[in-house]
PDB file of N, CA and C in Angstrom:
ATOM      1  N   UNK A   1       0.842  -1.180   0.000  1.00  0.00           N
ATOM      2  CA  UNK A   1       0.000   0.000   0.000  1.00  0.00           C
ATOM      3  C   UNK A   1       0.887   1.242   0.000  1.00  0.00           C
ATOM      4  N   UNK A   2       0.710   1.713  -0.635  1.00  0.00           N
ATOM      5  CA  UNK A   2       1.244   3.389  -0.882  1.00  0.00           C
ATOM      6  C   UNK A   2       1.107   4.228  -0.273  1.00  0.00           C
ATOM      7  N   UNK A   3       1.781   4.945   0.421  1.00  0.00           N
ATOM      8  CA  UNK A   3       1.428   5.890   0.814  1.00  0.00           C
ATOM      9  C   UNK A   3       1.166   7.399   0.783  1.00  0.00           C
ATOM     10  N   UNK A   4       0.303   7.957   1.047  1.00  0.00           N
ATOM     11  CA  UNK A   4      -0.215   9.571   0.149  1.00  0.00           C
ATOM     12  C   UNK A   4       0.735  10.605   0.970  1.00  0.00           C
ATOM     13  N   UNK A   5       1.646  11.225   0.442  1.00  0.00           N
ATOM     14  CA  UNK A   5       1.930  12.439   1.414  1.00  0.00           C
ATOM     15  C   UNK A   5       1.730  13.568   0.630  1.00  0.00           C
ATOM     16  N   UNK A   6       1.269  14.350   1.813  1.00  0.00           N
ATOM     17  CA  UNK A   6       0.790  15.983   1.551  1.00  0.00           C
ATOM     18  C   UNK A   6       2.235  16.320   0.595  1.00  0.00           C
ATOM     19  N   UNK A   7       1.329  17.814   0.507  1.00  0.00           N
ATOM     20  CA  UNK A   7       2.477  18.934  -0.360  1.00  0.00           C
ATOM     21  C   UNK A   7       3.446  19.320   0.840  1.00  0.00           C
ATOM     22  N   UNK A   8       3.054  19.574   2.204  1.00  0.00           N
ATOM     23  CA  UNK A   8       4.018  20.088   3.272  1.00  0.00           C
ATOM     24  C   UNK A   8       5.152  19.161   3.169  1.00  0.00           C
ATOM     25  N   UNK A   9       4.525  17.564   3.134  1.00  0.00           N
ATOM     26  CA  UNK A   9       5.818  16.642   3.248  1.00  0.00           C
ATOM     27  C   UNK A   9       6.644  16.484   2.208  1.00  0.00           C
ATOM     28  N   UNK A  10       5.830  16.574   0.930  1.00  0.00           N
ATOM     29  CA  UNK A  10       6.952  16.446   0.021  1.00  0.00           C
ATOM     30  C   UNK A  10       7.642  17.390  -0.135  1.00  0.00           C
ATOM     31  N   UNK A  11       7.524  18.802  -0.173  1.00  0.00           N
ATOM     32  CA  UNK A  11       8.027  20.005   0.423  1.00  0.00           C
ATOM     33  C   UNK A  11       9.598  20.288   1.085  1.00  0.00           C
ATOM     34  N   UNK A  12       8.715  19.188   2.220  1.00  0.00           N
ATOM     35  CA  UNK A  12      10.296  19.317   3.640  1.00  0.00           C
ATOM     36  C   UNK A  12      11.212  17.488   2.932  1.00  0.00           C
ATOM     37  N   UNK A  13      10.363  17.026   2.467  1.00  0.00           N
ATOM     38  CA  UNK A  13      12.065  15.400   1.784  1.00  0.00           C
ATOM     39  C   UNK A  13      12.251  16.176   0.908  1.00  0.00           C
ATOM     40  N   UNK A  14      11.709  17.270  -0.227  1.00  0.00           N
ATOM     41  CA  UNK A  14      12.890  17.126  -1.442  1.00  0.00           C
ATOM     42  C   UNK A  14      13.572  18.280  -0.717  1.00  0.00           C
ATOM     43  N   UNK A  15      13.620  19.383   0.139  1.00  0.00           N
ATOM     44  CA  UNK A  15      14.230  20.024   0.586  1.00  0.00           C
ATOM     45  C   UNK A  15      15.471  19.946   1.274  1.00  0.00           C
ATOM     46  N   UNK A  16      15.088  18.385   1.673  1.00  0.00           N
ATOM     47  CA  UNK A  16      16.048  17.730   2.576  1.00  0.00           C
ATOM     48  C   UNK A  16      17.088  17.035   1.369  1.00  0.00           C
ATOM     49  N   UNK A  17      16.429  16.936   0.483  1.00  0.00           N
ATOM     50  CA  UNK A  17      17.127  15.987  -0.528  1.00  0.00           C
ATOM     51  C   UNK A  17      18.579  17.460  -1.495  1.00  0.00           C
ATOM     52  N   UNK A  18      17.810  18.333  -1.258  1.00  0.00           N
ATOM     53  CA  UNK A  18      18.494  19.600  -1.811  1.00  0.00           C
ATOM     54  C   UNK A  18      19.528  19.506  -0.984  1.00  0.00           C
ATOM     55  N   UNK A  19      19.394  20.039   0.552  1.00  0.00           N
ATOM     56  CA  UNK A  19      20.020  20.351   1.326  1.00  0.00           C
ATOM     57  C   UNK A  19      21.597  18.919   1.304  1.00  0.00           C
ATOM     58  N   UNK A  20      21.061  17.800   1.173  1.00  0.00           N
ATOM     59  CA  UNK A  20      22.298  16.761   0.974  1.00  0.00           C
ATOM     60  C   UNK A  20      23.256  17.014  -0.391  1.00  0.00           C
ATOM     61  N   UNK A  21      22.431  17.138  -0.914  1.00  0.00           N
ATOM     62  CA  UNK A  21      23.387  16.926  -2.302  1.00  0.00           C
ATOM     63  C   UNK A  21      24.198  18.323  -2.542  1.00  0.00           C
ATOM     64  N   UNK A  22      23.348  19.880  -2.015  1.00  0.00           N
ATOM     65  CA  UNK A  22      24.785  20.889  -1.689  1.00  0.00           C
ATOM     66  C   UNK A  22      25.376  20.792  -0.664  1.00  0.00           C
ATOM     67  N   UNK A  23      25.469  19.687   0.239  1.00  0.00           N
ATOM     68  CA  UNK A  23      26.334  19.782   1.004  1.00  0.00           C
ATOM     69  C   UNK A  23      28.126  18.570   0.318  1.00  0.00           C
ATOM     70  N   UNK A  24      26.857  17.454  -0.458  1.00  0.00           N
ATOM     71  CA  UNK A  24      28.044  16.668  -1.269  1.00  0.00           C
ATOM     72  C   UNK A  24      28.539  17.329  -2.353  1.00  0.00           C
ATOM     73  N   UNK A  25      28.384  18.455  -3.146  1.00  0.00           N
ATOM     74  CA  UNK A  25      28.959  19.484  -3.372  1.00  0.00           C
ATOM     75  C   UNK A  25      30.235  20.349  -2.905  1.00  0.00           C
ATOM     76  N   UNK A  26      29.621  20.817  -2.222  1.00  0.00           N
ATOM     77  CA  UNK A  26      30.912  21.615  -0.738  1.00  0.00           C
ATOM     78  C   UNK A  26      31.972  20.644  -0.745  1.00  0.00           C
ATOM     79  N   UNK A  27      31.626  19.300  -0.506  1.00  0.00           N
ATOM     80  CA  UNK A  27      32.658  18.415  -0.014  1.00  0.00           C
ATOM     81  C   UNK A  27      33.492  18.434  -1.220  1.00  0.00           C
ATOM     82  N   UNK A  28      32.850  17.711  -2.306  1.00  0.00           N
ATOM     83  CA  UNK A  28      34.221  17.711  -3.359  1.00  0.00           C
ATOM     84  C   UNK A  28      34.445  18.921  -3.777  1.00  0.00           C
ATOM     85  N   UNK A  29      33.985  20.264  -3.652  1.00  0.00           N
ATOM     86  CA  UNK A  29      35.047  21.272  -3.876  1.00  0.00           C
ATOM     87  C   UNK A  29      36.144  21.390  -3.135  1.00  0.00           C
ATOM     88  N   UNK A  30      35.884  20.908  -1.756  1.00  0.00           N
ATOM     89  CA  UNK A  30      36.434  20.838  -0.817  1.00  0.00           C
ATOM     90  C   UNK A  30      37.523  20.187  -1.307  1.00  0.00           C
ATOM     91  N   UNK A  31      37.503  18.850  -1.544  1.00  0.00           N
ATOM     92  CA  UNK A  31      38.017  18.228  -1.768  1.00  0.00           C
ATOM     93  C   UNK A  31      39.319  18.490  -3.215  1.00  0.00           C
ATOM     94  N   UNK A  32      38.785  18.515  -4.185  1.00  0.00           N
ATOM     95  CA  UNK A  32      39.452  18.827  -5.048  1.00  0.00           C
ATOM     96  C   UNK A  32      40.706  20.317  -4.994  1.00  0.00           C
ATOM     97  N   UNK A  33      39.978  21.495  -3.965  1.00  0.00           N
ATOM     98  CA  UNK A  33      40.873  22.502  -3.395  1.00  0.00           C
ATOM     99  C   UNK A  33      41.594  21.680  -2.832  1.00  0.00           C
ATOM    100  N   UNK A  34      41.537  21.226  -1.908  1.00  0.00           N
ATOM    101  CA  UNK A  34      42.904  20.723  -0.921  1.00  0.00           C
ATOM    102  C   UNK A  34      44.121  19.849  -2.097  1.00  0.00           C
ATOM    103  N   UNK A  35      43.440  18.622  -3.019  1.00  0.00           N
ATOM    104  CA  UNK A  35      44.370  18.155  -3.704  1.00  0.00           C
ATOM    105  C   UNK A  35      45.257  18.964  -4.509  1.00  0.00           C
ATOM    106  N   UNK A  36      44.707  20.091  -5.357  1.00  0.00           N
ATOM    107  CA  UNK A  36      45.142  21.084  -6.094  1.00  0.00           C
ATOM    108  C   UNK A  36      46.650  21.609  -5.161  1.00  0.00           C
ATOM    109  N   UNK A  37      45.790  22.075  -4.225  1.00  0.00           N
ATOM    110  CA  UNK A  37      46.844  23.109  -3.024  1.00  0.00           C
ATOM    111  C   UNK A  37      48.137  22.022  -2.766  1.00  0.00           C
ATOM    112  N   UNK A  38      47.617  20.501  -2.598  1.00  0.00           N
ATOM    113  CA  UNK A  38      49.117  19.340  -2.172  1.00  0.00           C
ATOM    114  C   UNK A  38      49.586  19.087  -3.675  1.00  0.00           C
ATOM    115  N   UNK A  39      49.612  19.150  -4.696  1.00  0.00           N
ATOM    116  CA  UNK A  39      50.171  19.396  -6.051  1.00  0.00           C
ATOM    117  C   UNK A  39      50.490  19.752  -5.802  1.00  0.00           C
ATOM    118  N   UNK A  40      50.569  21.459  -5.860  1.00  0.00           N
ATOM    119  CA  UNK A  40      50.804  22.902  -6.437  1.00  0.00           C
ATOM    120  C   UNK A  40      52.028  23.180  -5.024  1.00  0.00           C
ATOM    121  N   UNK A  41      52.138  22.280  -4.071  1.00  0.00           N
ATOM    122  CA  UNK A  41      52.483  22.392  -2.802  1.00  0.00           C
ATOM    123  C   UNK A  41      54.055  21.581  -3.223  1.00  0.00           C
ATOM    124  N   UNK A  42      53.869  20.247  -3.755  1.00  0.00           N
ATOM    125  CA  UNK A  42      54.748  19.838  -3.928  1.00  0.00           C
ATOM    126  C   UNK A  42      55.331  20.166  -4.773  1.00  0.00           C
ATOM    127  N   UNK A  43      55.036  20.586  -6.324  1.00  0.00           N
ATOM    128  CA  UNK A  43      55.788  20.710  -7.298  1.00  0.00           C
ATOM    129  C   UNK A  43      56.605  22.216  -7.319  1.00  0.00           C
ATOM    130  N   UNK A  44      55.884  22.737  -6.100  1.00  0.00           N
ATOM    131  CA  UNK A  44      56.949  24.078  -5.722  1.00  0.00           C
ATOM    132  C   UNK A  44      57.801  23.699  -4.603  1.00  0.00           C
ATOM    133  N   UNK A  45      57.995  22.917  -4.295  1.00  0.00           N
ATOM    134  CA  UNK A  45      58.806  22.393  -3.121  1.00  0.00           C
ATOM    135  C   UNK A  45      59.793  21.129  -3.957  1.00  0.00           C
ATOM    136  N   UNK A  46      59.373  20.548  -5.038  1.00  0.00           N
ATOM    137  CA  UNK A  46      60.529  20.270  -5.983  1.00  0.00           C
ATOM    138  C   UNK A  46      61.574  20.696  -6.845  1.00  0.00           C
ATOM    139  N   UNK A  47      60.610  22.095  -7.228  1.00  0.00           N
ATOM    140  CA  UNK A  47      61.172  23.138  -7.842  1.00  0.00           C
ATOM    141  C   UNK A  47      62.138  23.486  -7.760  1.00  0.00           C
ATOM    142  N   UNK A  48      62.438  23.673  -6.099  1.00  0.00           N
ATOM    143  CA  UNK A  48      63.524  24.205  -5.599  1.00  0.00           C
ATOM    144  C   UNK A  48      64.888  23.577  -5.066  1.00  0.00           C
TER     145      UNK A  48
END
């Protein structure tokens, strides 16, 4: 059996569903800044 949810509820899950996926966002920018910065970190610290 299926269940019916209001407009409030679907409302507040896809909101919630927003709210996850810019936060897994953030992360791999996150992410990808820091790798960039340990490159860019080492190959100037080979440089020399």
């Amino acid at each position: 059996m299926a269940a019916v949810m209001t407009g409030d509820q679907q409302r507040r899950r896809q909101r919630g569903k927003n709210v996850l996926i810019a936060l897994l966002l953030v992360g791999l920018v996150v992410l990808f800044y820091l790798v960039t910065l340990v490159k860019l970190t080492a190959n100037v610290a080979g440089a020399s």
